[in-house]
Protein backbone atom coordinates (compact mmCIF):
# COMPACT_ATOMS: atom_id res chain seq x y z
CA UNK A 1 0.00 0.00 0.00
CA UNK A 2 2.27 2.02 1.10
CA UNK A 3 4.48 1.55 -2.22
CA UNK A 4 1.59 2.27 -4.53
CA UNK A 5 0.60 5.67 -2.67
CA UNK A 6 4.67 6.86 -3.50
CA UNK A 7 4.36 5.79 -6.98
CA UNK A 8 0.34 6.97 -7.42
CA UNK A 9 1.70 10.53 -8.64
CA UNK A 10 4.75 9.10 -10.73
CA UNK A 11 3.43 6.15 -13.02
CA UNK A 12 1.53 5.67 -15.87
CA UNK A 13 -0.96 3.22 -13.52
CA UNK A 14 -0.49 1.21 -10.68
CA UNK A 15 -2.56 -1.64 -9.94
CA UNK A 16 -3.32 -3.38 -6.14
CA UNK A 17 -4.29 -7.31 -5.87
CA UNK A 18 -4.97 -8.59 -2.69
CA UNK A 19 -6.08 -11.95 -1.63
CA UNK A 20 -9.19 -10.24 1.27
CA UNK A 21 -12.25 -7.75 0.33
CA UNK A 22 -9.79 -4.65 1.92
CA UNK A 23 -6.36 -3.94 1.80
CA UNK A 24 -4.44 -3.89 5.36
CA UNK A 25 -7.56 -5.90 6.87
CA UNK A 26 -5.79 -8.24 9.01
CA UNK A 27 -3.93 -5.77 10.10
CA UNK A 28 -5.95 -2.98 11.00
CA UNK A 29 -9.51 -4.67 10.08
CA UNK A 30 -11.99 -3.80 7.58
CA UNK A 31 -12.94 -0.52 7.79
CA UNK A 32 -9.37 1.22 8.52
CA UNK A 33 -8.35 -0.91 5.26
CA UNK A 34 -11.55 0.57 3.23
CA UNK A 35 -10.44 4.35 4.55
CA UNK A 36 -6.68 3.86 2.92
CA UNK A 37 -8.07 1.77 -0.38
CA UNK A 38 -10.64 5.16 -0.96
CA UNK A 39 -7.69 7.36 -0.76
CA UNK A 40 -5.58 5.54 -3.06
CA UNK A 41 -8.81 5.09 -5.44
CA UNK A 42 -9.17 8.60 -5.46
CA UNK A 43 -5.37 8.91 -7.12
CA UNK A 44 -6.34 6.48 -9.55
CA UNK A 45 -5.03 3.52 -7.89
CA UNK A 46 -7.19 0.37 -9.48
CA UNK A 47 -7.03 -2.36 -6.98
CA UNK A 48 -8.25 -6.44 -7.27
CA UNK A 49 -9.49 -7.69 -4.26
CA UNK A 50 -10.21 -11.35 -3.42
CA UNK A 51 -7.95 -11.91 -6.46
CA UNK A 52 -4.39 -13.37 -6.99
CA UNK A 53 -1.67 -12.53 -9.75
CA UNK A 54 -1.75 -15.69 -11.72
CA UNK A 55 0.87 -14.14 -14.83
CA UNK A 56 2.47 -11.26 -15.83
CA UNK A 57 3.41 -10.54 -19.46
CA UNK A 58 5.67 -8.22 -21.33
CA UNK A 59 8.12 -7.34 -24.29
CA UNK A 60 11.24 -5.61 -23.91
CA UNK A 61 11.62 -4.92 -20.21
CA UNK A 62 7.72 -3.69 -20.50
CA UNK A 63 4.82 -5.28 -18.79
CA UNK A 64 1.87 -5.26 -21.18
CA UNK A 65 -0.55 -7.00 -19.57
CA UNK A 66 -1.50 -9.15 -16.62
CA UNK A 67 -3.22 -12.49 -15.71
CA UNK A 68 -5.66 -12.31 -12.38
CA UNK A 69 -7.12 -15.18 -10.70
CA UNK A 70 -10.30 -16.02 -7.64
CA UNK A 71 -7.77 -16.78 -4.61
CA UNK A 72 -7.59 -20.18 -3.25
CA UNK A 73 -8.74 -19.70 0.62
CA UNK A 74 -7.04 -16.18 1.77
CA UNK A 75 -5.48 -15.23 4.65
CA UNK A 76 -1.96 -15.38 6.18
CA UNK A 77 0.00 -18.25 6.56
CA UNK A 78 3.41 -18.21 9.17
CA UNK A 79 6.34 -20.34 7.64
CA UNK A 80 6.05 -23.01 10.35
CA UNK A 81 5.79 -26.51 8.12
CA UNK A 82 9.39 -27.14 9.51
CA UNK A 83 7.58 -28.12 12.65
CA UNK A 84 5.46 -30.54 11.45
CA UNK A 85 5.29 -34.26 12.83
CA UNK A 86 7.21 -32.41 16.14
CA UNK A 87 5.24 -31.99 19.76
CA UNK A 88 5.25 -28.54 19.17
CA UNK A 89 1.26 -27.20 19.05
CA UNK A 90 -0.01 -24.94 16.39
CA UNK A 91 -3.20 -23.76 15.27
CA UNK A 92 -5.54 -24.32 12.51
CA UNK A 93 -3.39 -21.64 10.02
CA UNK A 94 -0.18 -23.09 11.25
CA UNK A 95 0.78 -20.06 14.09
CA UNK A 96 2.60 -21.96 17.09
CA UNK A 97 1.19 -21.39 20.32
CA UNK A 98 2.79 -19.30 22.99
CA UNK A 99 1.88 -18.43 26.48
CA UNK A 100 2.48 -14.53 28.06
CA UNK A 101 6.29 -15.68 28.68
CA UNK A 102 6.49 -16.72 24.62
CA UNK A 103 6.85 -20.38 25.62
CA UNK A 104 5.65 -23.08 23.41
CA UNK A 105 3.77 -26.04 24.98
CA UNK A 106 7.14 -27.83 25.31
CA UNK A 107 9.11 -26.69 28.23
CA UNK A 108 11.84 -24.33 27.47
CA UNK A 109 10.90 -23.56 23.64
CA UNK A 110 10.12 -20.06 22.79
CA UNK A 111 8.49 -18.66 19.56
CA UNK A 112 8.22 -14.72 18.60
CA UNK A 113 6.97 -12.56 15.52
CA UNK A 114 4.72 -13.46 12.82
CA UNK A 115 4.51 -17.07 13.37
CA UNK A 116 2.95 -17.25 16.86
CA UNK A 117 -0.40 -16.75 18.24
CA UNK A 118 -0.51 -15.64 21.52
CA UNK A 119 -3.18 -14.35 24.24
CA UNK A 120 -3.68 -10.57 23.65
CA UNK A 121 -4.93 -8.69 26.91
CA UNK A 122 -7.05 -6.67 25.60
CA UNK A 123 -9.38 -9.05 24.41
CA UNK A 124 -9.57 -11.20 27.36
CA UNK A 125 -6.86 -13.62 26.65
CA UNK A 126 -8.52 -14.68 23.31
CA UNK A 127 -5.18 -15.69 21.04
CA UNK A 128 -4.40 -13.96 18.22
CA UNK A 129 -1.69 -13.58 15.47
CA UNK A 130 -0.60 -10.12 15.20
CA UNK A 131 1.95 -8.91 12.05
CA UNK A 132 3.14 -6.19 13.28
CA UNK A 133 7.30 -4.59 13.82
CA UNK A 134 6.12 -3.03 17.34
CA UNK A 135 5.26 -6.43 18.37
CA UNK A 136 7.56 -8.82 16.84
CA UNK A 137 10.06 -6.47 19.02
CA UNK A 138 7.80 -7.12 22.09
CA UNK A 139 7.79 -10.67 21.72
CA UNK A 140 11.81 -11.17 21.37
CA UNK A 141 12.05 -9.15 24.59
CA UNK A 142 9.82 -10.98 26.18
CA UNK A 143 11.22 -14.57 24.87
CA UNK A 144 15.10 -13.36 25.72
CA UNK A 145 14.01 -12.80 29.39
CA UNK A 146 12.29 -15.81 30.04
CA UNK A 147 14.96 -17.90 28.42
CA UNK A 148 17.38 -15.86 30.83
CA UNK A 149 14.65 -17.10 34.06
CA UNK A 150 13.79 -13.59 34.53
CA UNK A 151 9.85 -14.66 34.62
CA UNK A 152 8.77 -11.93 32.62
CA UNK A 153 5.32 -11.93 31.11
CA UNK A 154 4.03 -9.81 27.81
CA UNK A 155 3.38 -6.52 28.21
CA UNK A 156 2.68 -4.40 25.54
CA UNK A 157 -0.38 -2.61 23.28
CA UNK A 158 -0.03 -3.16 19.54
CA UNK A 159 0.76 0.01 17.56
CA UNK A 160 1.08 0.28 13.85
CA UNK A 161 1.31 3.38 11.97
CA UNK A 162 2.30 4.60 8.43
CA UNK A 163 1.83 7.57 6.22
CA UNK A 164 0.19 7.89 2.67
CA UNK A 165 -0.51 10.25 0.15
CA UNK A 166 0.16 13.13 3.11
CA UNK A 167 -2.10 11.43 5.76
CA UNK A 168 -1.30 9.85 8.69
CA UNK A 169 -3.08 6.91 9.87
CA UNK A 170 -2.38 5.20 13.42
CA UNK A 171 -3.74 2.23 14.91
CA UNK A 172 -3.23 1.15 18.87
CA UNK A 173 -4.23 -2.39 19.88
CA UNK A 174 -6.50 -5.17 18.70
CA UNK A 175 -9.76 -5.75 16.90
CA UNK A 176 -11.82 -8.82 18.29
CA UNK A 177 -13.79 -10.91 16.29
CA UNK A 178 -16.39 -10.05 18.33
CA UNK A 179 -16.00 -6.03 18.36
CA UNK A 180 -18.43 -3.54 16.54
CA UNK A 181 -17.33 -0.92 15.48
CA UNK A 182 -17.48 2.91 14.53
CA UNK A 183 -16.14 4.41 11.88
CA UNK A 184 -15.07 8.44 10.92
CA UNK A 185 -11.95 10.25 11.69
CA UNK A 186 -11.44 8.00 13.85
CA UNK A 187 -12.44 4.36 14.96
CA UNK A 188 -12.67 2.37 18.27
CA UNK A 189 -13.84 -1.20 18.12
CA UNK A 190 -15.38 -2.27 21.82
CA UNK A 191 -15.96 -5.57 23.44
CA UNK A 192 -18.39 -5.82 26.17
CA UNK A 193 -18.62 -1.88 26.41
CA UNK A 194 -14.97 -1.43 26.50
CA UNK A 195 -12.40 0.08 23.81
CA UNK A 196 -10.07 -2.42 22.22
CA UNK A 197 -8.27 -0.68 19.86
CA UNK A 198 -8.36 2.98 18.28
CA UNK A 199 -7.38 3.96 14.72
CA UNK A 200 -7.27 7.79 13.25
CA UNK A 201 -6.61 9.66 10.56
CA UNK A 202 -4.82 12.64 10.68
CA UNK A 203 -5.76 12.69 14.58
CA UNK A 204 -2.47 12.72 15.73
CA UNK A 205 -1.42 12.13 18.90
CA UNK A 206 -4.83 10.83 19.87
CA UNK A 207 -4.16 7.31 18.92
CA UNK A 208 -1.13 7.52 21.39
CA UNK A 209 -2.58 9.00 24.00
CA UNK A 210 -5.07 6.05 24.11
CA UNK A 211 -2.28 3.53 23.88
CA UNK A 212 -0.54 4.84 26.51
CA UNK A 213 -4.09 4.49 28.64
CA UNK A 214 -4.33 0.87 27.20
CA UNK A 215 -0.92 0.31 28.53
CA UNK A 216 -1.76 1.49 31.97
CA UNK A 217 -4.22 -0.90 32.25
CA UNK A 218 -7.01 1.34 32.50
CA UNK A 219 -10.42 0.71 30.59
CA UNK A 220 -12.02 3.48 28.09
CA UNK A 221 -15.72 2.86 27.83
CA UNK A 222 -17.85 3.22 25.06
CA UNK A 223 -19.40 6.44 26.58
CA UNK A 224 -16.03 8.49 27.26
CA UNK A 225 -14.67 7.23 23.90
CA UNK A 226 -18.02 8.10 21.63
């Protein structure tokens, strides 16, 4: 996304294909992907979603034209088929499972990043896979002190952030499945009255303000955050 909005005022066309209905949806979820894919829409970005490149052609160093196909089944997939026939327990998608110390189900074996799904605070404990740098550096921390006995349990709120086409959109913790939602300049899924995550648009610092509340362990109901 963030490579077509740099090129959206320098080439001829530029074209998106994505595998789910909105672009940066497991990331930031739905709507927060719709909001980006309008703004690069209205620069004359043409994106394919629920689609797959199948081909690319071309003639001297030129693509002319392009092959798209319907996706197999979409989604994410962490590079853990190594582990297969081994003890270690993963879920349906293939993410190994971690505990708050990054430990696997087999004593002294840690995972961190992309691959693992682990319980996320903010929604309860309910596991989750979460792609993003913030946490991948969480998790190592985490992992490198429990490997050194230091008993140290997760602690952090997800925060993602990038800039396109001049606008800056931030996103602090976690959208539940379960989570409604609200969307304008900026968005705060709930569970069970409660705010789980906050995205803006060109709010900033309000999305870091909340984090840091998140972090504290304080709540943010529905009726302070509306």
């Amino acid at each position: 996304m963030e490579i077509a909005a740099f090129l959206s005022d320098k080439a001829g066309a530029i074209s998106v294909v994505e595998k789910k209905e909105f672009p940066l949806q497991n990331a930031l979820g739905p709507q927060v992907g719709g909001v980006a894919m309008k703004m690069l829409q209205n620069r004359g970005v043409k994106f394919y979603m629920k689609t797959e490149l199948s081909e690319l052609k071309g003639k001297d160093g030129k693509v002319s034209h392009s092959f798209v196909l319907a996706p197999l089944p979409a989604g994410v997939f962490p590079n853990s088929a190594f582990l297969k026939g081994t003890s270690i327990a993963r879920d349906d998608s293939g993410s190994i499972l971690v505990d708050l110390r990054m430990q696997t189900n087999i004593l002294n074996v840690f995972a961190a990043g992309d691959v693992v799904s682990f319980p996320v605070a903010l929604l309860n404990g309910d596991r989750s896979s979460i792609h993003h740098q913030q946490v991948a550096e969480a998790h190592g921390h985490t992992a490198a002190l429990n490997m050194l006995k230091k008993d140290k349990e997760l602690h952090t709120v997800p925060f993602f952030w990038t800039t396109m086409v001049g606008k800056t959109i931030r996103y602090a913790g976690r959208r539940g499945q379960r989570d409604g939602n609200n969307l304008h300049s900026s968005a705060f899924p709930f569970r069970d009255g409660f705010v789980t995550a906050a995205a803006s648009l060109n709010c900033d610092p309000m999305v870091s303000l909340i984090a840091e509340v998140l972090y504290s362990g304080k709540q943010i109901s529905k009726e302070e955050a509306e």
